[in-house]
Protein backbone atom coordinates (compact mmCIF):
# COMPACT_ATOMS: atom_id res chain seq x y z
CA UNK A 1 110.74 138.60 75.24
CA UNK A 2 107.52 140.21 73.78
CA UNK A 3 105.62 137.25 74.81
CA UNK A 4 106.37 138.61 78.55
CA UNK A 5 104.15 141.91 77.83
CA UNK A 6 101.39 139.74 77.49
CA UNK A 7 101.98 136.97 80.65
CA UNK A 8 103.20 139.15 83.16
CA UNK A 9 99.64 141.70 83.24
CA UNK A 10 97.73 138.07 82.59
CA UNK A 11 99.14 136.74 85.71
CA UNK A 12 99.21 140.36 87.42
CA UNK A 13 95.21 139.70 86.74
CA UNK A 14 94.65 136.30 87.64
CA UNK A 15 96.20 136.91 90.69
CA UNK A 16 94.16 140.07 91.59
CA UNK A 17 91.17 137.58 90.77
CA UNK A 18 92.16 135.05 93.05
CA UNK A 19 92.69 137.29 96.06
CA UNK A 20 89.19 139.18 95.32
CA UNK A 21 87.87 136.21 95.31
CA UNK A 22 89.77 134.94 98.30
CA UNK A 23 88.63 138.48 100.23
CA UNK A 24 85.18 137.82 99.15
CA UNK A 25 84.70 134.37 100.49
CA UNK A 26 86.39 136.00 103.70
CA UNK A 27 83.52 138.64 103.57
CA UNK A 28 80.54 135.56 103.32
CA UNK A 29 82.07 133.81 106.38
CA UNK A 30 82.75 130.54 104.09
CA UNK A 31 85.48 129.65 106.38
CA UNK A 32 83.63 130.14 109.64
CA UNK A 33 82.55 126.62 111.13
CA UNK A 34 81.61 127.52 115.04
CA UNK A 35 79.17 124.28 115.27
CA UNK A 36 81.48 121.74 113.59
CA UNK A 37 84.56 123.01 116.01
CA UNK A 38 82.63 122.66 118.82
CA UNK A 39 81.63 119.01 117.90
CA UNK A 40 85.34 118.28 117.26
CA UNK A 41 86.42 118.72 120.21
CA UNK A 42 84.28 116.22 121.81
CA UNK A 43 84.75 113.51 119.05
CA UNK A 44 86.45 110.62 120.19
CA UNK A 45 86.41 109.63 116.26
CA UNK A 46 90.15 110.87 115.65
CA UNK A 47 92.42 109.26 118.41
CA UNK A 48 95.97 110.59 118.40
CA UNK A 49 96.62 106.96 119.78
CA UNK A 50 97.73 104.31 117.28
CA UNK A 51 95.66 101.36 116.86
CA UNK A 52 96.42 97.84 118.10
């Protein structure tokens, strides 16, 4: 049980890591793709049809 003073403020960090760095990749617009949405939608490359 003394091993869990050690993992749970490890994790507790780690996972205040990964959402910082979630929140900062959220800040640099990494996930913002206006050109490559717009070309998407006129793509005929991705059919919902099966092929014959």
């Amino acid at each position: 049980m003394e091993v869990l003073s050690y993992l749970i403020p490890i994790s507790l960090f780690l996972g205040g890591l990964g959402l910082a760095g979630f929140f900062w990749m959220l800040k640099a617009r990494q996930f913002d793709d206006p050109d490559g949405d717009s070309q998407r939608i006129l793509s005929d490359e991705f059919d919902d049809k099966p092929k014959q």
